[in-house]
Protein backbone atom coordinates (compact mmCIF):
# COMPACT_ATOMS: atom_id res chain seq x y z
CA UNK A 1 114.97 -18.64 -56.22
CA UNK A 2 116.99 -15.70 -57.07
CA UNK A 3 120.02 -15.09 -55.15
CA UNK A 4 119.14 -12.46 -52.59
CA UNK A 5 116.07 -14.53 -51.58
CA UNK A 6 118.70 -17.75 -51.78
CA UNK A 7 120.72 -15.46 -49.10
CA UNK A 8 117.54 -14.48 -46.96
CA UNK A 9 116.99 -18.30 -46.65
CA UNK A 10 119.96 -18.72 -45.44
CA UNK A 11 120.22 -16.45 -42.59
CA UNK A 12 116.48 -16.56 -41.69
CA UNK A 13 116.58 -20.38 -41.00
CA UNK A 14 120.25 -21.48 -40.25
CA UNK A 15 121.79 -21.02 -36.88
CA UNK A 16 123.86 -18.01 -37.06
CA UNK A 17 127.00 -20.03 -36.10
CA UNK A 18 128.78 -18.82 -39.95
CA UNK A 19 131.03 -16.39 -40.84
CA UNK A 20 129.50 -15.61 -43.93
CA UNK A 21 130.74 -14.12 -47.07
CA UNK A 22 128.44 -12.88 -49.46
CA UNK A 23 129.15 -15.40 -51.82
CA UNK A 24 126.75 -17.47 -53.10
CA UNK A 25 129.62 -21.14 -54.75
CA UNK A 26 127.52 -22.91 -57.58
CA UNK A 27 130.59 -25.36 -58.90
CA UNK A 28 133.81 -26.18 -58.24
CA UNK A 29 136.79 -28.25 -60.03
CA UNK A 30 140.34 -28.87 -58.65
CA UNK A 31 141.92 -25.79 -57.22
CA UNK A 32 138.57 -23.54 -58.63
CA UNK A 33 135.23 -22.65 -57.48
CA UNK A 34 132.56 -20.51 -59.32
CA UNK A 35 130.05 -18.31 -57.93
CA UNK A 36 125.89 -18.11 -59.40
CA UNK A 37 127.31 -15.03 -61.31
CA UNK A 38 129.67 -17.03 -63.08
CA UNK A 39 132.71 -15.56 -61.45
CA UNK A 40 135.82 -17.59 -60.96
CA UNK A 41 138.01 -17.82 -57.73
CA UNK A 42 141.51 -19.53 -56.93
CA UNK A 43 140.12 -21.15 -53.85
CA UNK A 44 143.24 -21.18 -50.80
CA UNK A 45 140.68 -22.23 -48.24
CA UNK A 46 139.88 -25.82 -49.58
CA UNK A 47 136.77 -25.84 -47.32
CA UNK A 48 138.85 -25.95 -44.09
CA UNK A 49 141.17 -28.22 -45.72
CA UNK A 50 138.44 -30.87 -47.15
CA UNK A 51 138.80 -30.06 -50.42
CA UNK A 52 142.38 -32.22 -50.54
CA UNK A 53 141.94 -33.49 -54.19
CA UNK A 54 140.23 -31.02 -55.56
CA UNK A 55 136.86 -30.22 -56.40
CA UNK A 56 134.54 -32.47 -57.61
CA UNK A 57 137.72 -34.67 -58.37
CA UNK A 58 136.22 -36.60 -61.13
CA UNK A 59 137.37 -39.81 -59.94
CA UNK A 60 135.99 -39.78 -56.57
CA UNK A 61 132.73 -38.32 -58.28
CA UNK A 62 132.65 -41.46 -60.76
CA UNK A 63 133.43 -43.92 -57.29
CA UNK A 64 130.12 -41.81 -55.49
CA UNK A 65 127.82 -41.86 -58.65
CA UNK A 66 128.65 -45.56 -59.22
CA UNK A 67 128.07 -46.97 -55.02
CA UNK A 68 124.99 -44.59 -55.19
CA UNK A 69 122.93 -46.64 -57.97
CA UNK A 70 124.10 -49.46 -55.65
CA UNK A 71 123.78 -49.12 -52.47
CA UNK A 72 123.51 -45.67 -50.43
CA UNK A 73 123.14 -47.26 -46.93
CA UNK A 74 124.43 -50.43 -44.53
CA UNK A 75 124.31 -50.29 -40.95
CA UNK A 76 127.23 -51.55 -39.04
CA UNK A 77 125.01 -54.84 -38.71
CA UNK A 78 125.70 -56.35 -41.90
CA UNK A 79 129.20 -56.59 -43.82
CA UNK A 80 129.83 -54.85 -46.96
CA UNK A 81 132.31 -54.71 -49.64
CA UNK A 82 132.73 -50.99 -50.10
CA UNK A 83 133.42 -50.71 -46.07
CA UNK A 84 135.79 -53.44 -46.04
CA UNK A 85 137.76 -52.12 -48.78
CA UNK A 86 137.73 -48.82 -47.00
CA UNK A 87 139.35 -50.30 -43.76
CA UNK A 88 141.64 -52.42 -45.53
CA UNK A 89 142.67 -48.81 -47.21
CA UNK A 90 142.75 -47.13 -44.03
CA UNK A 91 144.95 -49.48 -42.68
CA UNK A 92 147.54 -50.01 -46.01
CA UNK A 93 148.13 -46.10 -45.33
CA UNK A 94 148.20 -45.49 -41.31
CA UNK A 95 151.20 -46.72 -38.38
CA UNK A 96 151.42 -50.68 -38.72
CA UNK A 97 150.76 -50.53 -34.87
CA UNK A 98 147.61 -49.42 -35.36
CA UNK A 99 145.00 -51.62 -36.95
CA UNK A 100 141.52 -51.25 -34.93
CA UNK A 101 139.39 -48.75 -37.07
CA UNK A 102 136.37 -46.72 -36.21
CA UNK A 103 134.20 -45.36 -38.91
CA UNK A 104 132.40 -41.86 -38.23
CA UNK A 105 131.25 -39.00 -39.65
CA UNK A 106 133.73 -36.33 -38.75
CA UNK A 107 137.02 -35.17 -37.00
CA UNK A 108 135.07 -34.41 -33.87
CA UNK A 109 133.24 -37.76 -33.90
CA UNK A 110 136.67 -39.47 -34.48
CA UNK A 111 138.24 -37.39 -31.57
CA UNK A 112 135.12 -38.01 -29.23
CA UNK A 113 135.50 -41.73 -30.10
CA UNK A 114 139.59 -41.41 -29.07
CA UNK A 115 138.59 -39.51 -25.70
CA UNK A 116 136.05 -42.17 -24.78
CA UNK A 117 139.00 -45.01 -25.37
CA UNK A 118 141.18 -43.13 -23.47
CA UNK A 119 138.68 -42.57 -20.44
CA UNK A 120 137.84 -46.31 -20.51
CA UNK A 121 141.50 -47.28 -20.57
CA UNK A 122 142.37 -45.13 -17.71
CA UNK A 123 140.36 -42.64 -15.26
CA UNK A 124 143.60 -40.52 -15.00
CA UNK A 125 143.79 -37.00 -16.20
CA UNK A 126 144.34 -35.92 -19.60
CA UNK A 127 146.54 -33.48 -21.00
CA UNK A 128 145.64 -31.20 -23.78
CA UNK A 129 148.09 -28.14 -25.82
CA UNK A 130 147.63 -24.19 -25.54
CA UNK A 131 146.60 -23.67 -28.74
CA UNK A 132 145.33 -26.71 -29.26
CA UNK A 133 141.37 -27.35 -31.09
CA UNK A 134 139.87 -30.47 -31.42
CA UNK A 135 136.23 -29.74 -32.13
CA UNK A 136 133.42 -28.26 -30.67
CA UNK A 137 131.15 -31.42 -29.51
CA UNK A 138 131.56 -31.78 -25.56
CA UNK A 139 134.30 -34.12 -25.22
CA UNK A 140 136.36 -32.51 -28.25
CA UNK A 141 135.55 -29.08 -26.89
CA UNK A 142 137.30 -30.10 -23.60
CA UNK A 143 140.40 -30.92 -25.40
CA UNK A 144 140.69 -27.59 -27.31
CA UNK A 145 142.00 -24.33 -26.08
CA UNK A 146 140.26 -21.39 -27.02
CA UNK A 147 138.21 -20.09 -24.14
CA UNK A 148 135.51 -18.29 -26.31
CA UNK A 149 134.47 -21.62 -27.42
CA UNK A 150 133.73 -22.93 -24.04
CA UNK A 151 132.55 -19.95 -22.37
CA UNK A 152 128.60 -20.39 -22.32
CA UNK A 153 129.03 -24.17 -22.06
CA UNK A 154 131.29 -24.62 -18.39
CA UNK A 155 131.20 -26.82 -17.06
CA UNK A 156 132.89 -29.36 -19.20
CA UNK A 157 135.01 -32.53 -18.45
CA UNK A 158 137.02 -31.87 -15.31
CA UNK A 159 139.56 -33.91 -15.87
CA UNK A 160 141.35 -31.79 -18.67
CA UNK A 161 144.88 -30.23 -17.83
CA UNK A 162 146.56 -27.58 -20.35
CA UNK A 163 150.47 -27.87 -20.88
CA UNK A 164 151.92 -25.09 -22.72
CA UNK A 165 152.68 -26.44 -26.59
CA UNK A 166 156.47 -26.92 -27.78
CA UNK A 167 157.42 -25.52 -23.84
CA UNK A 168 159.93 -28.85 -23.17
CA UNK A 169 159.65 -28.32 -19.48
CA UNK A 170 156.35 -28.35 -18.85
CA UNK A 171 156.14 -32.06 -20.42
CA UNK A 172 157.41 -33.02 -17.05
CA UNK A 173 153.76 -33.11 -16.01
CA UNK A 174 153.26 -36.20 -18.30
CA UNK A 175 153.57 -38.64 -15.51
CA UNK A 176 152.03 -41.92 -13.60
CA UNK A 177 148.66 -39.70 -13.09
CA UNK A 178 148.25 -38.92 -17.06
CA UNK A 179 146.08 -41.51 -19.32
CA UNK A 180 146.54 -39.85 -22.81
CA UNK A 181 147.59 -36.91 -23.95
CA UNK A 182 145.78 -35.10 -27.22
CA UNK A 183 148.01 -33.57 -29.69
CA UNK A 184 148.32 -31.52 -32.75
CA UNK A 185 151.73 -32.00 -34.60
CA UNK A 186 150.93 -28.79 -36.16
CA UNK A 187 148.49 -26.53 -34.42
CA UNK A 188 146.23 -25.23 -37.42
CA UNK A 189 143.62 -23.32 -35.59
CA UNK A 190 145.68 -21.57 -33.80
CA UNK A 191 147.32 -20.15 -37.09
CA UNK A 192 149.93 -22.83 -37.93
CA UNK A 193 152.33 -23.32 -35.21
CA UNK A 194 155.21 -25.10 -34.90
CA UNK A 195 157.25 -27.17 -32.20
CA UNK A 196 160.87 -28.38 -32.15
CA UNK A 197 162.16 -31.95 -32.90
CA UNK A 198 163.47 -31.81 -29.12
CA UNK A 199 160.66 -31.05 -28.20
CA UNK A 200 158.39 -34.05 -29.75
CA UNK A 201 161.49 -36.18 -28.95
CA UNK A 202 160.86 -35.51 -24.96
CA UNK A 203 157.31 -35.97 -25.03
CA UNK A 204 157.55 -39.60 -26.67
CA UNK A 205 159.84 -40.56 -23.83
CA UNK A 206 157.24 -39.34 -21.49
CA UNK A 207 154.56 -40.98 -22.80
CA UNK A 208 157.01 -44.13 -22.90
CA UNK A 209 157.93 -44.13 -19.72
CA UNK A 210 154.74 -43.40 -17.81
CA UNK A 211 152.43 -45.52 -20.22
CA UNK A 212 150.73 -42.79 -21.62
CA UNK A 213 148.48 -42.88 -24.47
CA UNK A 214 149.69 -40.89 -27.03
CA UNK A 215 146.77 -39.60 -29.46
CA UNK A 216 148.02 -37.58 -32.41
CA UNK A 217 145.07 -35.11 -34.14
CA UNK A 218 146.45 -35.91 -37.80
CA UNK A 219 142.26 -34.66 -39.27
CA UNK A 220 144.04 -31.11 -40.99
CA UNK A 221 147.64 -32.36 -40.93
CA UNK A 222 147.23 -35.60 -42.26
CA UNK A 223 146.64 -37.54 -45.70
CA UNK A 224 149.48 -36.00 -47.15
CA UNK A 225 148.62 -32.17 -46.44
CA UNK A 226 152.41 -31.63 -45.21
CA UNK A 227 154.10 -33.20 -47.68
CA UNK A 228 154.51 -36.67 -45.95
CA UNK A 229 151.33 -38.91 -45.48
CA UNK A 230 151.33 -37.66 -41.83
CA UNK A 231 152.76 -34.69 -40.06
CA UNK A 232 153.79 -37.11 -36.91
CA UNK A 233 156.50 -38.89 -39.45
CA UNK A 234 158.26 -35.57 -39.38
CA UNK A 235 158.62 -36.01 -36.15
CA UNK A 236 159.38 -39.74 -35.46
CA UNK A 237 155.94 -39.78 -33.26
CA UNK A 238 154.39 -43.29 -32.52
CA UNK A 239 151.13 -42.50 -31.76
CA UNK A 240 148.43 -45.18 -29.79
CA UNK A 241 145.72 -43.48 -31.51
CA UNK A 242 144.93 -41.55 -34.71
CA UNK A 243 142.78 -39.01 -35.37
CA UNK A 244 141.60 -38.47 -39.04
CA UNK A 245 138.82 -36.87 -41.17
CA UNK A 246 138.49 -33.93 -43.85
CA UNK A 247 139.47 -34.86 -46.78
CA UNK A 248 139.37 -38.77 -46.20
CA UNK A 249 136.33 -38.73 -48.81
CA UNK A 250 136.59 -36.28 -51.43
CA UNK A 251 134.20 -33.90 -49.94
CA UNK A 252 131.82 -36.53 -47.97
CA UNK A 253 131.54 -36.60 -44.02
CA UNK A 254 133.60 -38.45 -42.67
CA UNK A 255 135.94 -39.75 -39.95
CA UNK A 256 138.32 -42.28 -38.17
CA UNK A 257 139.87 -43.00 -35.19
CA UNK A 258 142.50 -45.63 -35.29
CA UNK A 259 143.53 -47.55 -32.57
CA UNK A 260 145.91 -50.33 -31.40
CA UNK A 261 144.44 -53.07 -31.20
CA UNK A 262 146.36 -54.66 -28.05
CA UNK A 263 145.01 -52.03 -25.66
CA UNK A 264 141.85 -51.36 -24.18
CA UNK A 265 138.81 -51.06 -26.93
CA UNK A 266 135.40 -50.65 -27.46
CA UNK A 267 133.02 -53.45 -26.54
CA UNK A 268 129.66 -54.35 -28.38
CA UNK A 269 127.48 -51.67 -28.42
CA UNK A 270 129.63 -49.25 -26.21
CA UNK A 271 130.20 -46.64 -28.83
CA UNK A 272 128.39 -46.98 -32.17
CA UNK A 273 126.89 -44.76 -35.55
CA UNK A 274 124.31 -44.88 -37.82
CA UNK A 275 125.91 -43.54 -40.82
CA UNK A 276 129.76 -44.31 -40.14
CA UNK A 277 131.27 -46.12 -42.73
CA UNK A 278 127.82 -46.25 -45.00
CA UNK A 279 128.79 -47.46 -48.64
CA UNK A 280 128.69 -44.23 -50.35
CA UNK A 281 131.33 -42.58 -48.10
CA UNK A 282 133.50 -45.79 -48.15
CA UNK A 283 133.59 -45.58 -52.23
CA UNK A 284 134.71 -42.09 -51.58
CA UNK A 285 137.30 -43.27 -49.00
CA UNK A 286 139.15 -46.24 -51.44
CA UNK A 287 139.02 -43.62 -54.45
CA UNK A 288 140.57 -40.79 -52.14
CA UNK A 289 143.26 -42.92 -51.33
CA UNK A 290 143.86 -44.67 -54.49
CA UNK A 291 143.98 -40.98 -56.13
CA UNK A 292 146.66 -39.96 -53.31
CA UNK A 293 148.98 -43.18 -53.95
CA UNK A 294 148.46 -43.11 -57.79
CA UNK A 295 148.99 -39.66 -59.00
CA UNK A 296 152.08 -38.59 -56.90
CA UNK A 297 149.68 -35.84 -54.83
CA UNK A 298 152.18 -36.31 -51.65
CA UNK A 299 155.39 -35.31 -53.47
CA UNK A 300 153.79 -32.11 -55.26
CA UNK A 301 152.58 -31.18 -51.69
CA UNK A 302 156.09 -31.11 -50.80
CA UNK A 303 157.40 -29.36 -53.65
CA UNK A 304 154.86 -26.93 -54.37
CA UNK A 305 154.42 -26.34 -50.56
CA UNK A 306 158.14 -25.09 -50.94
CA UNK A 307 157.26 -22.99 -54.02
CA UNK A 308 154.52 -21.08 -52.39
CA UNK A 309 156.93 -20.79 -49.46
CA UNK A 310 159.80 -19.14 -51.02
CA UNK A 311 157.46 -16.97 -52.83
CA UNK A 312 155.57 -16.05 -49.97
CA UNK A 313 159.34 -15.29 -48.13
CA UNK A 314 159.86 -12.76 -51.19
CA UNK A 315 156.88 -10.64 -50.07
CA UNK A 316 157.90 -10.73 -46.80
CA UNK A 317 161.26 -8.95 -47.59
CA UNK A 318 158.86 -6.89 -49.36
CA UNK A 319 156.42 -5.68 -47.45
CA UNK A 320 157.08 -4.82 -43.21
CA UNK A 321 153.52 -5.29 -42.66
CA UNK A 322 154.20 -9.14 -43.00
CA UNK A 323 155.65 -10.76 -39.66
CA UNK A 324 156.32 -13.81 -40.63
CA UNK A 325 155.57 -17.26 -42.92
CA UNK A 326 155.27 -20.79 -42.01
CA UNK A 327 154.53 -23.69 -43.43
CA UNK A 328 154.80 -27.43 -44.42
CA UNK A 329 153.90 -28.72 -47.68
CA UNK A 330 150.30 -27.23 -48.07
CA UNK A 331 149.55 -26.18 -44.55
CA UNK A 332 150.61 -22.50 -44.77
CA UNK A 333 150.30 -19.17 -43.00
CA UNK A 334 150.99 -15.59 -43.47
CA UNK A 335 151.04 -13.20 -39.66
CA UNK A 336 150.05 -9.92 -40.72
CA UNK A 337 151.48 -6.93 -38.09
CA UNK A 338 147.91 -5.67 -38.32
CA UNK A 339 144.11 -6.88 -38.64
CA UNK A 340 143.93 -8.99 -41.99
CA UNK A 341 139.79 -8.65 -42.61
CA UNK A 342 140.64 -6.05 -45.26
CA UNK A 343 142.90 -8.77 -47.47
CA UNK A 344 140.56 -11.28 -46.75
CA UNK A 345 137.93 -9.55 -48.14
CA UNK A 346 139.95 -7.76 -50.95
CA UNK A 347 140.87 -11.14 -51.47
CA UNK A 348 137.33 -12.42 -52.81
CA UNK A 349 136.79 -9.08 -55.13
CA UNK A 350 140.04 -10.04 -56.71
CA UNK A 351 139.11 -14.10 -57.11
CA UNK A 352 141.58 -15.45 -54.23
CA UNK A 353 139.45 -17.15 -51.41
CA UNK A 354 141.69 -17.34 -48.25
CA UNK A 355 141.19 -18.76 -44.81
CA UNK A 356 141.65 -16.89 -41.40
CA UNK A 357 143.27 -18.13 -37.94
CA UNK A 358 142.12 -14.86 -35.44
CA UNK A 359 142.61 -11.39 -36.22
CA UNK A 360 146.46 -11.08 -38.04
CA UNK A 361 146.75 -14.64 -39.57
CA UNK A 362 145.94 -15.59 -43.34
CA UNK A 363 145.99 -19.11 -43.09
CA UNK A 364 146.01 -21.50 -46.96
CA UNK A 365 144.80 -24.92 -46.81
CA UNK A 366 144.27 -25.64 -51.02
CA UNK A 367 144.19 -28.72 -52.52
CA UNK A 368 146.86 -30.99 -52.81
CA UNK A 369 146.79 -30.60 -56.37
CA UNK A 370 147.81 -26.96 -56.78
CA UNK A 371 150.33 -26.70 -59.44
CA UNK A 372 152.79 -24.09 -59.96
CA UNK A 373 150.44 -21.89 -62.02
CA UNK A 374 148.18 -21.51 -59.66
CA UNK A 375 151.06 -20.64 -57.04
CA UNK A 376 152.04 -18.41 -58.92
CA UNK A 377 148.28 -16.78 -59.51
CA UNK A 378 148.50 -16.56 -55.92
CA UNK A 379 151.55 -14.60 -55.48
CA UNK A 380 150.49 -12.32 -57.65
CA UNK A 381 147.25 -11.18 -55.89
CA UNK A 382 148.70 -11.97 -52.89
CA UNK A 383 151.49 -8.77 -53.69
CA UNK A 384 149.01 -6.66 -54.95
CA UNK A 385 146.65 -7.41 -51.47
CA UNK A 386 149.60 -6.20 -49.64
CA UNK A 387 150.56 -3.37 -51.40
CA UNK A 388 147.23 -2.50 -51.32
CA UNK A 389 147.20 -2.20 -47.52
CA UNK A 390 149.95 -1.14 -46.87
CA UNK A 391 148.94 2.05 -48.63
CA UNK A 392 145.95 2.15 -46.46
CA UNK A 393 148.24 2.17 -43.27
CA UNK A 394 150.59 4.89 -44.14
């Protein structure tokens, strides 16, 4: 099919849930993606942040093509080599504490998983952030913030307090009546927002003293994205359960909630998947990782996370239309003074594909393996976006 009837497909038949650019991606490697014209973008989105090693990283690709003239499927019912590797990989990289591991298919399955633990450890309340998102299942979509996402489907679980994120006071509501609470180290949704070392200091003595779960959301933060292997070791966290997902498999669905395995878990049959932790995704899983330990991806998150920063400062000084810049490692925003669709979009026609947190925030989630080139690249549209609009408001 040609590409406007490849379009027309698209919107006649899929749930108009999208965003859409009119952009049709054929191929992608590393840090690039192509379009069916041929054209060639810097891509700053990363697919929300899956796309940690790249496009079509070639060894993951190998790991996939290899399991899949294997073995493409085995239910949770029978062992496997792929899927023990995978959880014995999981487990070399996440908190020694934590060493029960459920396989699923997604960062909302993984925090849906968490939620039910927590619920079946305790029938106390459970405290979520402003700001915070966690998905958009039921459970998940209790634990996250934004009211336009729950608006047509109230009600939802009742037992859901909001505190108000990096506000040190208001932790005092942690107390004998809380089970868990569901955090964010770095709130990425709601455009890359930061709390203060006091501040995740006081909570952990909360949770400490009141026996409260503690169940970090590392599925945007995590895997090395902020320049340590997760965000929470910033912070000295020590959380009971971990959330992770995105780019876990190179691309592949999946997810994982990690547990301790001295506290309550899941009995036989109490919370199970079809497809979590099938073969294919499992090869993707042990080549992910073993591509993240091997080739120093953590460290140039760090460094060229800093890059991108200090370049990014430079157009702030540059242009007042630029509130501020914030980052760690790879997780990075810009907050615009004014709507940002018109970047965005200016963006695409000049081969820089950005992500969005609301109206004013450019938000970058690339892959781990951006080099300083490609920073660079960046900068460079990225100053003539601005100047750009800036003209447009005077």
């Amino acid at each position: 099919m040609n590409d406007e009837e490849l379009i027309n497909s698209e919107d006649k038949y899929l749930a108009p849930v999208y965003q859409k650019f009119q952009i049709i991606l054929d191929k992608g490697s590393g840090c690039y993606v192509w379009d069916s014209s041929g054209k060639k973008y810097l891509d700053l989105m990363g697919g929300y942040g899956v796309s940690l090693l790249g496009h079509s990283n070639k060894t993951i690709v190998q790991a996939i093509t290899n399991q899949a003239n294997k073995l493409t499927s085995c239910h949770g019912s029978f062992y496997n080599a792929e899927r023990a590797n995978a959880v014995l990989n999981i487990n070399k990289i996440t908190p020694k504490n934590l060493d029960n591991i459920y396989l699923c298919n997604s960062g909302a399955e993984a925090v849906e998983a968490a939620l039910k633990l927590c619920k079946k450890h305790s029938k106390n309340k459970i405290i979520s952030m402003s700001g915070s998102y966690h998905g958009k299942t039921i459970g998940s979509l209790s634990l996250t913030w934004n009211p336009k996402y729950k608006k047509s489907f109230q009600p939802l679980l009742d037992d859901v307090d909001f505190i108000p994120f990096g506000d040190a006071d208001s932790l005092s509501k942690i107390d004998d009546n809380t089970a868990a609470v569901f955090l964010e180290v770095i709130q990425g949704e709601n455009g890359v927002k930061f709390a203060s070392v006091e501040y995740f200091n006081k909570l952990q003595e909360q949770c400490d003293k009141h026996n409260v779960l503690l169940v970090v959301d590392e599925i945007q933060t995590g895997l090395g994205r902020t320049g340590k292997m997760w965000a929470h070791e910033h912070y000295d966290l020590k959380p009971d359960i971990l959330c992770i997902g995105k780019g876990l498999a190179g691309g592949m669905p999946v997810g994982a909630m990690i547990s301790r395995s001295d506290m309550t878990n899941f009995s036989l049959g109490e919370h199970t998947t079809t497809f979590g932790g099938n073969p294919l995704t499992s090869s993707a899983i042990n080549a992910s990782i073993e591509y993240i330990l091997q080739e120093n991806i953590i460290d140039n998150a760090e460094k060229t996370g800093q890059i991108f920063l200090n370049g990014l400062e430079e157009l702030k000084s540059k242009y007042d239309s630029i509130r501020d810049v914030r980052g760690l490692g790879l997780m990075i925003a810009i907050e615009s003074k004014f709507p940002i669709k018109d970047i965005l979009f200016d963006g695409l026609n000049n081969g820089l594909i950005m992500l969005y947190s609301g109206r004013t925030i450019l938000r970058f989630l690339p892959s781990l393996t951006l080099n300083e080139s490609q920073v660079a690249s960046s900068l460079q549209i990225l100053d003539k976006l601005f100047q750009n609009s800036q003209k447009k408001v005077k």
